[in-house]
Protein backbone atom coordinates (compact mmCIF):
# COMPACT_ATOMS: atom_id res chain seq x y z
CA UNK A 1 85.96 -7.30 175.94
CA UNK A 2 83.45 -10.36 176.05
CA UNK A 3 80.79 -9.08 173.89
CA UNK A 4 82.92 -6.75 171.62
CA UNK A 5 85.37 -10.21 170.91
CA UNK A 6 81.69 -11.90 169.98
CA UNK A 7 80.64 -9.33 167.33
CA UNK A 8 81.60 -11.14 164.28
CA UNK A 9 78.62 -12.99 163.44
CA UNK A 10 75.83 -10.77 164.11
CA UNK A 11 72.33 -12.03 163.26
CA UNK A 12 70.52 -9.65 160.43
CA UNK A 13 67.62 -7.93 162.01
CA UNK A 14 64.87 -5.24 160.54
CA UNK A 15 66.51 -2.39 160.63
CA UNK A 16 65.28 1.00 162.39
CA UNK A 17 63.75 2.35 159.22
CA UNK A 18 61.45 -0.61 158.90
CA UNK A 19 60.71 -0.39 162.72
CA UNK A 20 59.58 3.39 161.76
CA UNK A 21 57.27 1.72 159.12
CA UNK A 22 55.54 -0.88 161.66
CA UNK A 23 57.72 -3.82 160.19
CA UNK A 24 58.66 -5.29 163.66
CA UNK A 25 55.92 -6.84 165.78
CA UNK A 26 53.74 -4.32 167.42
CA UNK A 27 55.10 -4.40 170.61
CA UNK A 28 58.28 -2.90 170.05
CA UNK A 29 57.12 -0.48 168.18
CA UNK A 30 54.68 1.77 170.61
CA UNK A 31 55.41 4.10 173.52
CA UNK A 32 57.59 7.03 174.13
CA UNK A 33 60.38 4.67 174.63
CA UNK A 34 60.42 3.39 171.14
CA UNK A 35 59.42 6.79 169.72
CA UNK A 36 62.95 7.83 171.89
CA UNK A 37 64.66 5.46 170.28
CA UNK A 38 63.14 6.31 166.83
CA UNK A 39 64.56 9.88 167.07
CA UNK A 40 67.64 8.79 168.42
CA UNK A 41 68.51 6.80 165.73
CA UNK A 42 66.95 8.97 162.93
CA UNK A 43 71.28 10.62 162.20
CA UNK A 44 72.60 6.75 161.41
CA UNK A 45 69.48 5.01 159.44
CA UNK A 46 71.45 5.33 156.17
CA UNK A 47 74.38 3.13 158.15
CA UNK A 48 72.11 0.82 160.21
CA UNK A 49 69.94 -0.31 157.32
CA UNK A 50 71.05 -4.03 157.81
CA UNK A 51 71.46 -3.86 161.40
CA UNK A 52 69.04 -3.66 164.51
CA UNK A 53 69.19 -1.51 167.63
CA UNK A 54 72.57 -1.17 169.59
CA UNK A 55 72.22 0.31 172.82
CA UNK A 56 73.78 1.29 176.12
CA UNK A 57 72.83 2.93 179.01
CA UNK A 58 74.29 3.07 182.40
CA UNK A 59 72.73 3.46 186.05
CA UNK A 60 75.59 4.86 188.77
CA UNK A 61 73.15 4.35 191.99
CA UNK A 62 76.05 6.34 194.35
CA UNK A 63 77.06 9.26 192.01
CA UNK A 64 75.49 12.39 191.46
CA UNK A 65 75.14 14.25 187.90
CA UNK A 66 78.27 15.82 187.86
CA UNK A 67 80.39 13.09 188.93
CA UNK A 68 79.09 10.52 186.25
CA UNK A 69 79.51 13.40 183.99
CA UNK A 70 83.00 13.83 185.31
CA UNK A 71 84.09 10.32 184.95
CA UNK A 72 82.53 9.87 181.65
CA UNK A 73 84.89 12.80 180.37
CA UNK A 74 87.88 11.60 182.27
CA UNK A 75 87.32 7.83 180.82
CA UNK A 76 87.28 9.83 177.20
CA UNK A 77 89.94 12.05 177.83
CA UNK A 78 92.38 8.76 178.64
CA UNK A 79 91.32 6.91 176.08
CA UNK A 80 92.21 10.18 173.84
CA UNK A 81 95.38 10.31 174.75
CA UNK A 82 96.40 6.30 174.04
CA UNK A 83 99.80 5.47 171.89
CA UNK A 84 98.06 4.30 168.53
CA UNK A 85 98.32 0.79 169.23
CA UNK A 86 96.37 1.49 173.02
CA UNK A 87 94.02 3.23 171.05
CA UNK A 88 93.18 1.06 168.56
CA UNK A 89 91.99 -1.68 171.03
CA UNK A 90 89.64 0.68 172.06
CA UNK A 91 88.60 2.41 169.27
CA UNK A 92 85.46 0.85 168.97
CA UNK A 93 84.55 2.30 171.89
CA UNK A 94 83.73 5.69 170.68
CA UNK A 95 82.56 7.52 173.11
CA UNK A 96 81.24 11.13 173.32
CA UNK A 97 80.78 12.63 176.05
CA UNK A 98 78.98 15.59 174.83
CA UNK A 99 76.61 13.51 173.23
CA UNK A 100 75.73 11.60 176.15
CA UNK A 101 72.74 12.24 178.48
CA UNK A 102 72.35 12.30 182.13
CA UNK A 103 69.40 11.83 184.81
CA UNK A 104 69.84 12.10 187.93
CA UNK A 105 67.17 10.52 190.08
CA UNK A 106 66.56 7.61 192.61
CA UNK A 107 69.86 8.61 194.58
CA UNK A 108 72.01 8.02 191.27
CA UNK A 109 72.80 9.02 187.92
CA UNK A 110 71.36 6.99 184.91
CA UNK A 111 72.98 7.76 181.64
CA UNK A 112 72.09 6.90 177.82
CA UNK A 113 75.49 7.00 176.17
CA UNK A 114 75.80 8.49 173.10
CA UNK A 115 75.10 6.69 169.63
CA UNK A 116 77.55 4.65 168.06
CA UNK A 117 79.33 4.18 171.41
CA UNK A 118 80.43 0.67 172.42
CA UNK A 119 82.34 -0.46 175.11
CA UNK A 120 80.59 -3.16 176.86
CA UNK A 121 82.18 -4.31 179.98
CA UNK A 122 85.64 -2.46 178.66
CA UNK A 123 83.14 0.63 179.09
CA UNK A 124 81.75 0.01 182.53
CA UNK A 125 85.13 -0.82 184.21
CA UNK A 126 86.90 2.18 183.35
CA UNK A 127 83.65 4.63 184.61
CA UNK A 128 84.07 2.26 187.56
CA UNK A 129 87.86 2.53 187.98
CA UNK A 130 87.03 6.72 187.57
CA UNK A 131 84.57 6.82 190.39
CA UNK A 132 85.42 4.07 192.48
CA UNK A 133 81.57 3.13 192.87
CA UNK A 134 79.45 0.86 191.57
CA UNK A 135 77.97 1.12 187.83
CA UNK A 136 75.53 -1.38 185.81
CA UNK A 137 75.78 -0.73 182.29
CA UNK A 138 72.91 -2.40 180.14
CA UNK A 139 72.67 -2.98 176.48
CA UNK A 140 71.14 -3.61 174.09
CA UNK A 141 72.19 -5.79 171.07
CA UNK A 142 71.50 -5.68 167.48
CA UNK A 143 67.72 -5.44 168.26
CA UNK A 144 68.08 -9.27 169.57
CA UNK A 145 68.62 -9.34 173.12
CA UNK A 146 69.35 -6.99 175.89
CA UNK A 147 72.07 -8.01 178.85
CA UNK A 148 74.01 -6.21 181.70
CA UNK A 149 77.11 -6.10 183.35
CA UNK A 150 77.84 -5.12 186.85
CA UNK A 151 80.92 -3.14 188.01
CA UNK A 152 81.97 -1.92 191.59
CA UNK A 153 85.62 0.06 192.12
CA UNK A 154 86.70 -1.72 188.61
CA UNK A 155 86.19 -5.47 189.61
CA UNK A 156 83.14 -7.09 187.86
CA UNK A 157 80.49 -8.46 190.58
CA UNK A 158 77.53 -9.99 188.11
CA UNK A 159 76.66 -10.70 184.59
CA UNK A 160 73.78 -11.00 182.31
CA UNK A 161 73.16 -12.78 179.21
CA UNK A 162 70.01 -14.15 178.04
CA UNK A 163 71.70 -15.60 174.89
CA UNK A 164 74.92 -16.83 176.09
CA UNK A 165 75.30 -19.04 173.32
CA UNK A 166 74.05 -16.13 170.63
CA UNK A 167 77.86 -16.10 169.14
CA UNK A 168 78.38 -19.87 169.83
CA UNK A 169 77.87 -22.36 171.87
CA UNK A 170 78.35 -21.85 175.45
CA UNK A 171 79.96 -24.05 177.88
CA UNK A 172 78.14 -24.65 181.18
CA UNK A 173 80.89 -22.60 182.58
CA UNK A 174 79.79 -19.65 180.55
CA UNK A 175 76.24 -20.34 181.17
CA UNK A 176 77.08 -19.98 184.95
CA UNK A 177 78.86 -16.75 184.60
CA UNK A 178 76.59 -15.14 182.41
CA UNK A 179 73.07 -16.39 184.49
CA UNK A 180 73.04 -13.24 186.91
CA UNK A 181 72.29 -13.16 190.12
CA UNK A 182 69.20 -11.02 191.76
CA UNK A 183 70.35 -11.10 194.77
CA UNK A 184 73.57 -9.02 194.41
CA UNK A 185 71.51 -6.73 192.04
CA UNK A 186 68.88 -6.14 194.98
CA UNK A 187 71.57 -5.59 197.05
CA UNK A 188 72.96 -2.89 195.17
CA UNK A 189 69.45 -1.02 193.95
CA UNK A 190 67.75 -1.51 197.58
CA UNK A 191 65.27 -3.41 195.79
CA UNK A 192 63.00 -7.06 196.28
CA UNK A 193 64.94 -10.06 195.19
CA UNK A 194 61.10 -11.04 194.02
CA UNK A 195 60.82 -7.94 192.16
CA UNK A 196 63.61 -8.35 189.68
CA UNK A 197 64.57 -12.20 189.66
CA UNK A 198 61.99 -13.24 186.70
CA UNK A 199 64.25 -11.15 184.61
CA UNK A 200 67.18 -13.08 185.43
CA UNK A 201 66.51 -16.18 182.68
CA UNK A 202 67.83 -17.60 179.81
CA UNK A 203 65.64 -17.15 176.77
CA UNK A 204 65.40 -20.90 175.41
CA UNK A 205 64.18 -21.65 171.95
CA UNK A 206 60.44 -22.96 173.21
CA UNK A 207 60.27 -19.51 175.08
CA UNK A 208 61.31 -17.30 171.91
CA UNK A 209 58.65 -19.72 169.75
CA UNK A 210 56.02 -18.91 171.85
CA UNK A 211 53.17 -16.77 170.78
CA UNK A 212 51.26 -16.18 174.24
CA UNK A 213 53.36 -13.06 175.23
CA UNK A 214 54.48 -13.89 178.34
CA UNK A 215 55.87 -11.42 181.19
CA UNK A 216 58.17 -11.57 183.94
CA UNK A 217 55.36 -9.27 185.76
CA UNK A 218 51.98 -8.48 185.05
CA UNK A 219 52.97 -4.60 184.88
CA UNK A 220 55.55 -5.31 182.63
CA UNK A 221 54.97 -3.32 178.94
CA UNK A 222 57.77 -5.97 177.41
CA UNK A 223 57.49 -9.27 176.95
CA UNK A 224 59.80 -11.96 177.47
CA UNK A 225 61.86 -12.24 174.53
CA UNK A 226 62.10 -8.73 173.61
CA UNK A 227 65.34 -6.70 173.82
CA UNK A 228 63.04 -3.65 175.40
CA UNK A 229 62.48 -5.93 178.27
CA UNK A 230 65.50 -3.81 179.52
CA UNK A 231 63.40 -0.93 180.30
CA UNK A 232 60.91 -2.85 182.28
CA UNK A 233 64.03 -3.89 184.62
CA UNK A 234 65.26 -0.37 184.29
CA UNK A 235 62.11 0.40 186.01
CA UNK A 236 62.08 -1.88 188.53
CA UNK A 237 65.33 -0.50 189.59
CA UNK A 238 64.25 3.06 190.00
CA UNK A 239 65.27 4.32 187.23
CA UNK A 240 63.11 4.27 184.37
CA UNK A 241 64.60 4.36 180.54
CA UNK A 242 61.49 6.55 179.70
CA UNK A 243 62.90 9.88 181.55
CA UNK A 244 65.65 9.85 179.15
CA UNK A 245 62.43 10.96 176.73
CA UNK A 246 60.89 14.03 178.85
């Protein structure tokens, strides 16, 4: 439960409402994907008020529709039936699987998990355990950052953090686990190394500062720096964020 255990000090970011009202910078706030998200959130704005955007969404490049569907139930049905104490180490997981939507495209099954839901790796193992296949869940977190974990058959293969040391400092240890590696990701998405690997970077303080709006790729629509930068790796992947809005 790496980022779940890491929740206790999160950073205070505008919340969707103001988002709504153009209170964020301009890029974050323009598309279908952001109007998406806008809509999505529209249920919880009188709980989020204080808080950015949490996300997750999942990409199962082996399974078809109705298997992710039928893991996702089976991972909620288990958790369901938990002895209290079971349960509440995962309650914060929440997860809903009739709330939850599915596209399946690109050979795979991308899914945008339903709101409130958390998980985090805890989430991406057990949909991994259920279909014995590979899964990459990506999130992301309180509006500030957006990261990824890798799962194949249950065992976690790669990890992504731009902030590793967003909760605290990070050793160089954690730096190294949380760098991700492009190769394994290509690997798994039948994709260029050189396609995806700009992605793969920590976000230091003198990139964050900076006011030229730099991309990982010129075709990008995010910048460096911004949590939405998920979608443009979504993308890259094969299978865009945006079809979750048509």
């Amino acid at each position: 439960m790496f980022i779940y255990e890491r929740m206790l000090n999160k950073r205070e970011m505008p919340s969707i409402e103001e988002m709504s009202r153009g209170g964020v910078k301009q890029s974050r706030n323009e598309g279908a994907i952001v109007n998406h998200v806008l809509k999505h959130k529209t249920e919880t704005l009188d709980r989020r008020t204080e808080m950015g955007l949490f996300l997750q969404t999942a990409i199962l490049p082996e399974c078809g529709e109705a298997q992710a569907r039928n893991a996702v139930e089976a991972v909620a049905k288990k958790l369901s039936g938990l002895d209290k104490g079971e349960k509440d180490k995962y309650e914060f997981m929440n997860l809903i699987p009739e709330e939850c939507q599915y596209k399946e495209q690109g050979g795979g099954t991308s899914i945008l998990f339903n709101e409130e839901c958390g998980g985090f790796e805890d989430l991406a193992e057990a949909i991994s355990k259920e279909t014995k296949k590979p899964i990459l869940l990506l999130y992301i977190y309180d509006g500030d950052f957006g990261g990824y974990s890798l799962y194949d058959n249950g065992a976690e293969i790669d990890r992504f953090n731009p902030m590793p040391d967003y909760f605290e400092e990070a050793s160089e240890a954690q730096m190294e686990k949380e760098k991700g590696n492009a190769e394994i990701i290509a690997k798994y998405f039948h994709v260029e190394k050189a396609d995806i690997e700009k992605y793969l970077i920590f976000w230091t303080d003198e990139l964050l500062e900076s006011e030229d709006g730099q991309k990982a790729y010129e075709d990008d629509e995010f910048t460096i720096g911004e949590d939405w930068q998920m979608a443009d790796f979504m993308r890259k992947l094969g299978y865009p964020y945006k079809n979750f809005a048509s």
